[in-house]
N, C-alpha and C. Protein backbone atom coordinates (compact mmCIF):
# COMPACT_ATOMS: atom_id res chain seq x y z
N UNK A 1 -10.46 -28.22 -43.43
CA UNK A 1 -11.30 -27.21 -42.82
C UNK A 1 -10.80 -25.82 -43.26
N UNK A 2 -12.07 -25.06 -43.73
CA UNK A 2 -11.51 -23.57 -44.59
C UNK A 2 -11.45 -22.74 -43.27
N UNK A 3 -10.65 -21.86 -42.68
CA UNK A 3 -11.10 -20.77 -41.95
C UNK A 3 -11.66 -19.93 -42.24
N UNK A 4 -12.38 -19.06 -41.65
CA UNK A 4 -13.12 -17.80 -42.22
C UNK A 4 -12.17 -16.70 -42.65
N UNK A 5 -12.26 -15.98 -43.19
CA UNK A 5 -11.09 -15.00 -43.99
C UNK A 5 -11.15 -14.04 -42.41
N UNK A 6 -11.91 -13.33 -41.87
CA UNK A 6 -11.51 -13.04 -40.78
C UNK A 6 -10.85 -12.95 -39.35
N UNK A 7 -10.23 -14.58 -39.48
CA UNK A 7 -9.68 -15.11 -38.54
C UNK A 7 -8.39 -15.68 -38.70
N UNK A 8 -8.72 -15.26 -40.51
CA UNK A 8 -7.23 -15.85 -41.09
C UNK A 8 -6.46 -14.20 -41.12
N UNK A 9 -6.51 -13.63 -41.17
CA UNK A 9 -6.17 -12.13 -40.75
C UNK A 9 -5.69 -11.72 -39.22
N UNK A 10 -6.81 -12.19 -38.87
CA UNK A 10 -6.56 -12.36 -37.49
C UNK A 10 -5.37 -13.05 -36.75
N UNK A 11 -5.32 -14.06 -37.39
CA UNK A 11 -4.10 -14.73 -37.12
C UNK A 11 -2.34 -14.24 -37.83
N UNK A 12 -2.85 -13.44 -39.03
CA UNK A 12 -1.48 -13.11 -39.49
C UNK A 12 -1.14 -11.96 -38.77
N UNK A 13 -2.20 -11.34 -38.44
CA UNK A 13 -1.60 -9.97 -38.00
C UNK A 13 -1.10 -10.12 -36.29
N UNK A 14 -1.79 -11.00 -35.59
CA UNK A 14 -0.63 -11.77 -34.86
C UNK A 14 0.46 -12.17 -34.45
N UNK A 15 0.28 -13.01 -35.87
CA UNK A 15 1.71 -13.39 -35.99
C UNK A 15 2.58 -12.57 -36.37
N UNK A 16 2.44 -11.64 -37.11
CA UNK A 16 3.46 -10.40 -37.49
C UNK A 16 4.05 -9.49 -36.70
N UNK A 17 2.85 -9.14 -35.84
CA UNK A 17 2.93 -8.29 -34.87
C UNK A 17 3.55 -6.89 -35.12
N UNK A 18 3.02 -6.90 -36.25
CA UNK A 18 3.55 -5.24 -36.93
C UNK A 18 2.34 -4.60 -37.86
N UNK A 19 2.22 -3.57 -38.15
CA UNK A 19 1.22 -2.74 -39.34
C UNK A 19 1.71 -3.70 -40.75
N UNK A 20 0.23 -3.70 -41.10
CA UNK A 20 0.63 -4.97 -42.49
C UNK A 20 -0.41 -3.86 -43.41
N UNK A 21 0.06 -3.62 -44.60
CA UNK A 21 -0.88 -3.22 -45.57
C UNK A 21 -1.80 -4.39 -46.33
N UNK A 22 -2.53 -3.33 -46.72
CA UNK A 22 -4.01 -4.72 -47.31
C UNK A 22 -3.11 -5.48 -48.20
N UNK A 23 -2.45 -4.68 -49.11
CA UNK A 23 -1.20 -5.55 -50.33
C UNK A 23 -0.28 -6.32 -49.42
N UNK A 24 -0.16 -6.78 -48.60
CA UNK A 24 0.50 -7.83 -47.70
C UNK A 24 -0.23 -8.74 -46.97
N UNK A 25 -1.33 -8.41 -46.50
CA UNK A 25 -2.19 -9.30 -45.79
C UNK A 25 -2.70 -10.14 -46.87
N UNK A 26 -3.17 -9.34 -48.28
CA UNK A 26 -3.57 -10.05 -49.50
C UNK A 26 -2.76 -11.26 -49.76
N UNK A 27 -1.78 -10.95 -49.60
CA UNK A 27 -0.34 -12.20 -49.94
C UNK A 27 -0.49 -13.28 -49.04
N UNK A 28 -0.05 -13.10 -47.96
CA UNK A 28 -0.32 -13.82 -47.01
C UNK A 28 -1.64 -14.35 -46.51
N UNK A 29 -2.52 -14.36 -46.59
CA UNK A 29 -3.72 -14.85 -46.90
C UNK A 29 -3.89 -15.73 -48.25
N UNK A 30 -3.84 -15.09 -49.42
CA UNK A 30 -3.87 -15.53 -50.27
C UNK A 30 -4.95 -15.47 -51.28
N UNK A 31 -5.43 -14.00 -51.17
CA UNK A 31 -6.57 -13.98 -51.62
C UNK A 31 -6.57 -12.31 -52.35
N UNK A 32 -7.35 -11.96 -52.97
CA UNK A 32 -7.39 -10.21 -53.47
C UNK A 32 -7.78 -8.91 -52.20
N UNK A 33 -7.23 -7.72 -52.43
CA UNK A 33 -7.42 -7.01 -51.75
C UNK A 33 -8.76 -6.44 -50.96
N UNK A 34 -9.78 -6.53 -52.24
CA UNK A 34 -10.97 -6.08 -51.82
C UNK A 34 -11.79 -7.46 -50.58
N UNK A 35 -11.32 -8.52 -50.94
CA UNK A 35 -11.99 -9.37 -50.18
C UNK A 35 -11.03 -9.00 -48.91
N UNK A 36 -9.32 -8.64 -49.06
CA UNK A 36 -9.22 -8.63 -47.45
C UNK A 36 -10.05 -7.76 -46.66
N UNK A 37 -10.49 -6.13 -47.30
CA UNK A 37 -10.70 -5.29 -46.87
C UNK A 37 -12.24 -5.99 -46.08
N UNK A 38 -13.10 -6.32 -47.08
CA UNK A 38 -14.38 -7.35 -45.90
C UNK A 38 -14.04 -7.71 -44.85
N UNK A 39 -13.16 -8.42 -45.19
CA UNK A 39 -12.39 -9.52 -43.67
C UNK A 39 -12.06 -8.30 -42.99
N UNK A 40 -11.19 -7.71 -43.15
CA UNK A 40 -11.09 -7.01 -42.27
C UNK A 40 -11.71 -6.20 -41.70
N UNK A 41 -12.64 -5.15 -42.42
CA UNK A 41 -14.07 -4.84 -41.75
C UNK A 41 -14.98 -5.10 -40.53
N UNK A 42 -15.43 -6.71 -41.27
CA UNK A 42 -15.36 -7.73 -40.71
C UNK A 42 -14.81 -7.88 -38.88
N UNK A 43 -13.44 -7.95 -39.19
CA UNK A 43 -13.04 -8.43 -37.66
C UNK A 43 -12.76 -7.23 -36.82
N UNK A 44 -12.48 -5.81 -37.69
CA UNK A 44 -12.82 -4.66 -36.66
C UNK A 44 -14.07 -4.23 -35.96
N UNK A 45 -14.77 -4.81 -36.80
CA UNK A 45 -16.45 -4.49 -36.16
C UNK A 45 -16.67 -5.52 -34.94
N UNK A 46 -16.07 -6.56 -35.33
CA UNK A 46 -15.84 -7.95 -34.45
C UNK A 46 -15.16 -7.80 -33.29
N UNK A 47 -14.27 -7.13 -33.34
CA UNK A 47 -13.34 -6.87 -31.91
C UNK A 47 -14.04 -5.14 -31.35
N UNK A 48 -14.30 -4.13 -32.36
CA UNK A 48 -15.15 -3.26 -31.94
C UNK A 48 -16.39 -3.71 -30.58
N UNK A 49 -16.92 -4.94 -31.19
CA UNK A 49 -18.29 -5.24 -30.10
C UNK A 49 -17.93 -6.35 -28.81
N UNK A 50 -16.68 -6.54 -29.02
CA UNK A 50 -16.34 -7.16 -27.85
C UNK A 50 -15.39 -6.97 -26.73
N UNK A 51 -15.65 -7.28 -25.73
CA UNK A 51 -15.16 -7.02 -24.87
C UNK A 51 -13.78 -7.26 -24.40
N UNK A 52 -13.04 -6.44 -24.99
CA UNK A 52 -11.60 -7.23 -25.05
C UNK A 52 -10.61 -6.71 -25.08
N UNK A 53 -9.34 -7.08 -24.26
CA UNK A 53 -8.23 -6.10 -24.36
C UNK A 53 -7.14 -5.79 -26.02
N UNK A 54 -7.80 -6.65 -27.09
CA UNK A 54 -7.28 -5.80 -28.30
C UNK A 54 -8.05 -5.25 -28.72
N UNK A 55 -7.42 -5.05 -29.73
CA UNK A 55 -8.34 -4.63 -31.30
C UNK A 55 -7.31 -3.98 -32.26
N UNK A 56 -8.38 -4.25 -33.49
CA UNK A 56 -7.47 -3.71 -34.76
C UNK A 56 -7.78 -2.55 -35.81
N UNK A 57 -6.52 -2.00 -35.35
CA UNK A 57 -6.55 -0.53 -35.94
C UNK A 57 -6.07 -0.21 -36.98
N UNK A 58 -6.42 1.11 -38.15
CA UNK A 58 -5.71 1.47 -39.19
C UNK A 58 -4.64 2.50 -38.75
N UNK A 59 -3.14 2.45 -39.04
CA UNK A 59 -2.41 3.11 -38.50
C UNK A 59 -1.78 3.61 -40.26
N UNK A 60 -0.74 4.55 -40.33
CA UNK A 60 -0.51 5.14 -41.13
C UNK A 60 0.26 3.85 -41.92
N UNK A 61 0.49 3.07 -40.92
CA UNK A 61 1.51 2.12 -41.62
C UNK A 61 0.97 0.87 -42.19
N UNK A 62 -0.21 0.54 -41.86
CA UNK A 62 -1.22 -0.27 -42.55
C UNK A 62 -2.18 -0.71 -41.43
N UNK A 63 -2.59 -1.89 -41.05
CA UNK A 63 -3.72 -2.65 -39.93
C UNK A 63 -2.65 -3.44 -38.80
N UNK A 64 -3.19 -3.35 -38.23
CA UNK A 64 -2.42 -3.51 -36.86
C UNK A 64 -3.49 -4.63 -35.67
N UNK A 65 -3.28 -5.53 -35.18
CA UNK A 65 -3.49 -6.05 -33.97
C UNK A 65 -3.12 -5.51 -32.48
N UNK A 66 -3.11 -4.80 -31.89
CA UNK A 66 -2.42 -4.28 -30.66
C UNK A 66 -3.60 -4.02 -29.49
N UNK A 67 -2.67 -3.70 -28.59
CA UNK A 67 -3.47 -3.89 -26.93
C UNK A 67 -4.42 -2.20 -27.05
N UNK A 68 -5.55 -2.50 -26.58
CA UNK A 68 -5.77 -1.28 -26.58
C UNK A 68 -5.53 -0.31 -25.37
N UNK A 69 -5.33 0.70 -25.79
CA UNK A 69 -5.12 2.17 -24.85
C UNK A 69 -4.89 1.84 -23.87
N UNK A 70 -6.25 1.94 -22.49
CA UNK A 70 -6.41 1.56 -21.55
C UNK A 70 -5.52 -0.13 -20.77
N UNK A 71 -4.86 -0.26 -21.58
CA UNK A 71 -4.16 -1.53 -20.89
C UNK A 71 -2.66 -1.15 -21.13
N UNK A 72 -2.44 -0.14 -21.31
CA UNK A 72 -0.64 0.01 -21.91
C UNK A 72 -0.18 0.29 -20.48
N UNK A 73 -0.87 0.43 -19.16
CA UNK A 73 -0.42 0.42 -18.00
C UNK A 73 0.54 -1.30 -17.84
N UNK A 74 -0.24 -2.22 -18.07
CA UNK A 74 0.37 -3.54 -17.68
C UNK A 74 1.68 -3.86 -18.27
N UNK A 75 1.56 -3.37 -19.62
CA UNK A 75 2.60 -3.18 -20.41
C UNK A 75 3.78 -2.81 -19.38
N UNK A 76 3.61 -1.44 -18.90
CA UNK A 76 4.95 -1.26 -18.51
C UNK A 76 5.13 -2.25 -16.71
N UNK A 77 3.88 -3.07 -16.57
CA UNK A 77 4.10 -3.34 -14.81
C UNK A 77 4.91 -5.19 -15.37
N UNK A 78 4.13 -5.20 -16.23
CA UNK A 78 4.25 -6.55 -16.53
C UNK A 78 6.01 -7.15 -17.29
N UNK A 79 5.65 -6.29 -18.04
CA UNK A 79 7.40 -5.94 -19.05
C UNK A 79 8.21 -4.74 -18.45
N UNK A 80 8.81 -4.54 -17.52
CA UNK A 80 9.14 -3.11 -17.18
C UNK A 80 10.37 -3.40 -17.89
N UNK A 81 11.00 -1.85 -18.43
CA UNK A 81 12.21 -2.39 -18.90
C UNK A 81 13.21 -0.71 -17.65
N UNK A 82 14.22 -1.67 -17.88
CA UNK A 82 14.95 -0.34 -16.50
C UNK A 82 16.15 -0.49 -17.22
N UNK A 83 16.16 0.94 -18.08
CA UNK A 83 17.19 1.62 -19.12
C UNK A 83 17.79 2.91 -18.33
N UNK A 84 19.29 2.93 -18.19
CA UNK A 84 19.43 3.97 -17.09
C UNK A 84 19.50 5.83 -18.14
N UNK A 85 19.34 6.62 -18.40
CA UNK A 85 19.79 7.39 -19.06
C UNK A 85 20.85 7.62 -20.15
N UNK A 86 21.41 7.42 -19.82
CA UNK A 86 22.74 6.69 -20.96
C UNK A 86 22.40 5.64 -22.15
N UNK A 87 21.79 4.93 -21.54
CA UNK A 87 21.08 3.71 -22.65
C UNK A 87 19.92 4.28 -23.10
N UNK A 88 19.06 4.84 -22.56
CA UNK A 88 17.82 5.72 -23.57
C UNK A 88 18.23 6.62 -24.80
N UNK A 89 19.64 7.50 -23.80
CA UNK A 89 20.06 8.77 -25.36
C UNK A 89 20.37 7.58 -26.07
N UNK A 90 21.56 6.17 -25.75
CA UNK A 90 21.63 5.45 -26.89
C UNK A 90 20.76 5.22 -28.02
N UNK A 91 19.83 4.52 -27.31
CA UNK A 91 18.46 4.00 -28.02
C UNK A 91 17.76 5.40 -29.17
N UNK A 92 17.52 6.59 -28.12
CA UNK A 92 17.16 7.48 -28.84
C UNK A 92 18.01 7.67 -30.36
N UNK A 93 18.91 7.39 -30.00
CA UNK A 93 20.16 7.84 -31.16
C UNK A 93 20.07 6.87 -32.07
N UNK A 94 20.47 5.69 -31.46
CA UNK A 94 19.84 4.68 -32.86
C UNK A 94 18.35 4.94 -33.57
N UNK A 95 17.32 5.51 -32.68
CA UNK A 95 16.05 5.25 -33.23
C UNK A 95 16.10 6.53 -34.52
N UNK A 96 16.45 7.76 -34.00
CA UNK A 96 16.76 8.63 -34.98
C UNK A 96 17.97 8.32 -36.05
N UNK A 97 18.60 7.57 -36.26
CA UNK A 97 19.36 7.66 -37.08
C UNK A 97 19.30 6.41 -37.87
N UNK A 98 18.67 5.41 -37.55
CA UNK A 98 18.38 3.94 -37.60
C UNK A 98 18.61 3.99 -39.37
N UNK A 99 19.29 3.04 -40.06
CA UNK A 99 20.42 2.34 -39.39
C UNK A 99 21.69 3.22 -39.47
N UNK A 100 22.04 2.86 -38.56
CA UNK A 100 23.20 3.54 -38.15
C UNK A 100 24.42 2.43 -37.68
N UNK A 101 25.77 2.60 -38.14
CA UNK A 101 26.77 2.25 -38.01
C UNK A 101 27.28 1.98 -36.61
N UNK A 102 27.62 1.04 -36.08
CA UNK A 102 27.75 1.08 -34.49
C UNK A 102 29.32 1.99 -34.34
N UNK A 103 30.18 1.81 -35.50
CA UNK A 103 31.67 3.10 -35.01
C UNK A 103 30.84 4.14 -35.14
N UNK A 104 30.26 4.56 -35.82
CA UNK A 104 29.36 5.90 -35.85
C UNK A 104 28.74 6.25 -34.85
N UNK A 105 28.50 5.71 -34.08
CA UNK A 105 27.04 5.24 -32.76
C UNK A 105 28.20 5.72 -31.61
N UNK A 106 29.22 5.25 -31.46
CA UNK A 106 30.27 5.36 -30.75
C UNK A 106 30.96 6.52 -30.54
N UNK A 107 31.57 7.40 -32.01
CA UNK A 107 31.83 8.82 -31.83
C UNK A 107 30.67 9.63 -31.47
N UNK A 108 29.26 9.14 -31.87
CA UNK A 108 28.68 9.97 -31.19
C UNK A 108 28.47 10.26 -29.75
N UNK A 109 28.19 8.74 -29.32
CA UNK A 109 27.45 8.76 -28.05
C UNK A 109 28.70 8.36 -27.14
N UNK A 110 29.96 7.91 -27.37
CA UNK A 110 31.56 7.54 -26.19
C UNK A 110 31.04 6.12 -26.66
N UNK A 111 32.47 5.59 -25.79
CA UNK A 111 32.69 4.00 -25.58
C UNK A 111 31.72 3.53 -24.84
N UNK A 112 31.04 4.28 -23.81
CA UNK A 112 29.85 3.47 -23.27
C UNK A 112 28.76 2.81 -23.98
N UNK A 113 28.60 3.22 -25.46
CA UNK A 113 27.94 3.08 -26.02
C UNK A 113 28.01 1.70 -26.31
N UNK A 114 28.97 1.01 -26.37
CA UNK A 114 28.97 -0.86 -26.48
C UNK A 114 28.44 -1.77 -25.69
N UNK A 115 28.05 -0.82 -24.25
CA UNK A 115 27.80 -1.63 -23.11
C UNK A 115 25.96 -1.77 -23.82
N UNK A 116 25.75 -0.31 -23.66
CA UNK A 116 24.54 0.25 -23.91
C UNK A 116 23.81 -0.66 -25.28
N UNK A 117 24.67 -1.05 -26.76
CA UNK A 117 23.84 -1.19 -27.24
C UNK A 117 23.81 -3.27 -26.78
N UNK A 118 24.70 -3.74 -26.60
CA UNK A 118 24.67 -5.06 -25.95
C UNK A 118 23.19 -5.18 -24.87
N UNK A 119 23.05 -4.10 -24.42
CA UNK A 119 22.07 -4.18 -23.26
C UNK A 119 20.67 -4.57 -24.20
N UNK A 120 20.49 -2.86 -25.32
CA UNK A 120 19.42 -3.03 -25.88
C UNK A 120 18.92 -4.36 -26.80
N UNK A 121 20.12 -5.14 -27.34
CA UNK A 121 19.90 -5.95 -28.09
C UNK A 121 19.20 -7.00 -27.18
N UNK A 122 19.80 -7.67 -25.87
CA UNK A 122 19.25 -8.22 -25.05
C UNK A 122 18.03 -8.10 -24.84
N UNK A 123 17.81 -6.96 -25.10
CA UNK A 123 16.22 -6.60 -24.53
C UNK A 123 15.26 -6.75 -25.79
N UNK A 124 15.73 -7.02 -26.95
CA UNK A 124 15.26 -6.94 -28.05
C UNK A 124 14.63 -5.31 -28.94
N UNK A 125 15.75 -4.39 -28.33
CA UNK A 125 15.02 -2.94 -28.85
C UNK A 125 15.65 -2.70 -30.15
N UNK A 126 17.02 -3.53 -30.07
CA UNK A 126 18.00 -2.87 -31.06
C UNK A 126 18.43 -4.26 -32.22
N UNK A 127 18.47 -4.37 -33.14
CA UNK A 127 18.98 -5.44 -34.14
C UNK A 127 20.58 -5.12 -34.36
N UNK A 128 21.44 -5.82 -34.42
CA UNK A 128 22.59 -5.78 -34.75
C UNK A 128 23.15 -6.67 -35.57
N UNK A 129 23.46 -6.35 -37.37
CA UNK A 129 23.59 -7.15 -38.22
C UNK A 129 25.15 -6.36 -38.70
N UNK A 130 25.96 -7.47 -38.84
CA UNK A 130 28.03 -7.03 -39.04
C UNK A 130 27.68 -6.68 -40.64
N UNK A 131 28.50 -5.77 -41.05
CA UNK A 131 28.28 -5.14 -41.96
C UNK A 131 29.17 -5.93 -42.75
N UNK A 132 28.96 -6.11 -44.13
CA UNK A 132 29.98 -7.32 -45.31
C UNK A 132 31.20 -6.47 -45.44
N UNK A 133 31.66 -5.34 -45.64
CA UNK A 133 32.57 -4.86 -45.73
C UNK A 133 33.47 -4.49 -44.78
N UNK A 134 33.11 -4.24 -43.59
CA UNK A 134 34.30 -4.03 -42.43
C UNK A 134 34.03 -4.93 -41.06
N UNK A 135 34.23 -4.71 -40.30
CA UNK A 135 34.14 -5.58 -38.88
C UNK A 135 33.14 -4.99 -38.17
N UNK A 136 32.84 -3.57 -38.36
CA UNK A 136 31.50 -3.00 -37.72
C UNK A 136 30.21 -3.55 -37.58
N UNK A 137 29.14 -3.18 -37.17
CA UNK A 137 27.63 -3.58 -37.13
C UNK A 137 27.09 -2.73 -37.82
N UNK A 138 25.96 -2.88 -38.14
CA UNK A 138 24.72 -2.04 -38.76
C UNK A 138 23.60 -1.77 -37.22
N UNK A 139 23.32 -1.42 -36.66
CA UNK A 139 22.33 -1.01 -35.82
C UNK A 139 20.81 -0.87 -36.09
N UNK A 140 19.73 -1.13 -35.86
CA UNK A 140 18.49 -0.66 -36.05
C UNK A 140 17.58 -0.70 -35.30
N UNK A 141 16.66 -0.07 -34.90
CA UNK A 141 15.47 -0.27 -33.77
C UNK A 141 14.54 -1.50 -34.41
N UNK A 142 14.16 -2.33 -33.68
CA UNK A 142 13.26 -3.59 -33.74
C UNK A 142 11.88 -3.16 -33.67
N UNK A 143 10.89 -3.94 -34.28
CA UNK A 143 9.30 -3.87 -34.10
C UNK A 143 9.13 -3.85 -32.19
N UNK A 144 9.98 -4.64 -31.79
CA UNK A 144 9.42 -4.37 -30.21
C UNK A 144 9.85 -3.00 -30.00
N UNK A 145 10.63 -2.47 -29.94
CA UNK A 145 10.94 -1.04 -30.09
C UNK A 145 9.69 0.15 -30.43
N UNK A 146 9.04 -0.23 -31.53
CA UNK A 146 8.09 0.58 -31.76
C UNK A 146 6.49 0.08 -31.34
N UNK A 147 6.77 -1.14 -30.98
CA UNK A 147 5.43 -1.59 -30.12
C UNK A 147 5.82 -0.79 -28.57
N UNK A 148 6.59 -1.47 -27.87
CA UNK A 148 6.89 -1.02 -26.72
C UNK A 148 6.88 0.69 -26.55
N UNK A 149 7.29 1.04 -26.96
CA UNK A 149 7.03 3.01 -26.60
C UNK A 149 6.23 3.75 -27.57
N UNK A 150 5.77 2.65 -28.31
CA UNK A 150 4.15 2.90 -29.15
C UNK A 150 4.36 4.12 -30.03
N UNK A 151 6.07 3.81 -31.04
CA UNK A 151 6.13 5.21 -31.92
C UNK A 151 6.03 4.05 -33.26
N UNK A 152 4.93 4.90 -33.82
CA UNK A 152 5.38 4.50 -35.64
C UNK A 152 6.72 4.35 -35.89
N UNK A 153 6.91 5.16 -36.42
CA UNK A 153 8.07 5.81 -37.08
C UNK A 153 8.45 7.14 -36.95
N UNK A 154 9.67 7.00 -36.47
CA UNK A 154 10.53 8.44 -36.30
C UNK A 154 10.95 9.11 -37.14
N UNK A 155 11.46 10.01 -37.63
CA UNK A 155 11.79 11.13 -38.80
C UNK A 155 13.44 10.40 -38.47
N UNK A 156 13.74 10.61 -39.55
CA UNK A 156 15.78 10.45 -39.10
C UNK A 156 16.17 11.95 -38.90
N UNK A 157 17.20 12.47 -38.01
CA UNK A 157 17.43 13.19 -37.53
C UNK A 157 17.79 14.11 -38.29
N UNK A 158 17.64 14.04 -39.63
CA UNK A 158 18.10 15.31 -40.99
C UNK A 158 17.10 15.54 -40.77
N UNK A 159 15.80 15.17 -41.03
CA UNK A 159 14.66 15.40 -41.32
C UNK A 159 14.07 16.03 -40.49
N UNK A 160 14.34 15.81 -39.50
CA UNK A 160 13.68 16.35 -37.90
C UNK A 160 14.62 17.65 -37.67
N UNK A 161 15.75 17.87 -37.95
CA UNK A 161 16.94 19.07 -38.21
C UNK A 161 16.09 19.87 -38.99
N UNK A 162 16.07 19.39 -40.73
CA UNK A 162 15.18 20.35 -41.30
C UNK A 162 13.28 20.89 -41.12
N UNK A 163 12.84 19.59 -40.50
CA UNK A 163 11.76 20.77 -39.41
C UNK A 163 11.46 21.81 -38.73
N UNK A 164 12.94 21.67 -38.11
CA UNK A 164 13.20 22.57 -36.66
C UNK A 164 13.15 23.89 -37.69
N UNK A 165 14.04 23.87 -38.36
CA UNK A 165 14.12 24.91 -39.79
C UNK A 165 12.78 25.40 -39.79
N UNK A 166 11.96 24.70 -40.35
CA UNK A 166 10.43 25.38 -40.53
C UNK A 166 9.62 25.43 -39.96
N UNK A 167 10.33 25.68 -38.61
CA UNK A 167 9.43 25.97 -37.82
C UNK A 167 8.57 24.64 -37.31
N UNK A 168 8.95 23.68 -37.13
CA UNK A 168 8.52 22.37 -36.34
C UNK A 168 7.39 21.75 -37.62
N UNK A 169 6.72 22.28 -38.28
CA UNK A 169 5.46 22.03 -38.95
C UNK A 169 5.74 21.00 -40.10
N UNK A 170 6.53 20.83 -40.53
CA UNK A 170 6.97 19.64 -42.02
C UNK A 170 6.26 18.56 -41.61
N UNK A 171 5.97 17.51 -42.43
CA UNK A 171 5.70 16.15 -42.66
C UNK A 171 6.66 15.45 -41.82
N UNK A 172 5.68 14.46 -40.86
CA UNK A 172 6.49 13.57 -40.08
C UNK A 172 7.18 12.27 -41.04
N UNK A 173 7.76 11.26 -40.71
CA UNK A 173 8.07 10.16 -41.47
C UNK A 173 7.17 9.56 -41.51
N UNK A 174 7.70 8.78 -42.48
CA UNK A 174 6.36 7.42 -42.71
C UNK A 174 6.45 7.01 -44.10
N UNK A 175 7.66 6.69 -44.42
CA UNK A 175 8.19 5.68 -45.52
C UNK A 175 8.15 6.80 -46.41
N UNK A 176 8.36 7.73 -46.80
CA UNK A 176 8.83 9.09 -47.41
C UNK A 176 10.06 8.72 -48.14
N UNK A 177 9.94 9.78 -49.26
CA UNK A 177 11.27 9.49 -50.41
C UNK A 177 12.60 9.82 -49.21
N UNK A 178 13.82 9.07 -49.64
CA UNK A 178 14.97 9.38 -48.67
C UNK A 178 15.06 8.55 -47.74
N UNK A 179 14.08 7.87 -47.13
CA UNK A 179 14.42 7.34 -46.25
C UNK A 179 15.09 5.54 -46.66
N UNK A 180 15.73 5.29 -45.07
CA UNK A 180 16.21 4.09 -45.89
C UNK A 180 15.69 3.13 -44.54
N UNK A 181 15.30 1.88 -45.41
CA UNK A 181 14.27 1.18 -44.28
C UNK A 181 15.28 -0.51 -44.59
N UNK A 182 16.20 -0.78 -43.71
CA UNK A 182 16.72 -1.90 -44.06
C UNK A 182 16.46 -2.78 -43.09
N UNK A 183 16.01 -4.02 -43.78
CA UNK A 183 15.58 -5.28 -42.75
C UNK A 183 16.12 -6.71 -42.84
């Protein structure tokens, strides 16, 4: 049984649960770009006319499956997450600096910071992969991370430094030369 190319999309972007470009959905599907773009057409017009708490959007980062707008209330009743201040600047700090070194993470933010990022990993905000060369971690914010408080992508904190410089107005991130995206 063939599925319809619209439902086979449907289902990857699902399963991914992240922004997929047409050159990735193409792959994974298994088929050329211009036909994903139909399909996908296709199933935005499809979830456009129905009545339903998703739909799929073009985001800077490619097509996306996600809850729409009006339901990101349940989000927080349903999933609440209870991060005390201390663990947010953490989080914040990893998210801006991502990846970031957990001894690094540490002079910045104190020793509390071990409790803090143990917490986030639990919660699935933060990835923690031991680095091959020393005993440290590598740190990084997770796709639930940027589903959950519904940010693309953050500038790393040079970048957002040299904004402030010009006056707030520069180019936000979004896979820009310099940056380093390790997974």
């Amino acid at each position: 049984m063939t599925l319809p190319l619209a439902n086979k999309i449907e289902a990857i972007l699902y399963l991914k649960g992240q922004p997929l470009s047409v050159a990735e959905i193409a792959e994974f599907a298994g088929c050329d770009r211009a036909t994903v773009l139909e399909g996908l057409l296709e199933l935005i017009d499809d979830y456009a006319h129905r009545d339903s708490a998703l739909e799929v959007v073009e985001t800077p980062s490619g097509y996306s499956l996600q809850l729409r707008p009006g339901f990101q209330d349940l989000v927080q009743t349903l999933i609440p997450v209870e991060l005390g201040v201390g663990a947010m600047r953490t989080l914040a700090a990893i998210a801006l600096k991502s990846p970031i070194v957990q001894t690094d993470l540490v002079n910045l933010r104190g020793s509390g910071a071990y409790q803090h990022v143990q917490a986030l990993v639990e919660l699935g905000f933060v990835r923690k992969r031991r680095q091959a060369d020393c005993r440290s971690y590598w740190l990084q914010v997770t796709d639930k991370f940027h589903q959950y408080f519904q940010i693309e992508q953050l500038p790393r904190m040079e970048e957002w430094a040299g904004e402030q410089g010009r006056g707030g107005e520069g180019e936000r991130g979004g896979g820009g030369e310099g940056e380093s995206d390790v997974t």
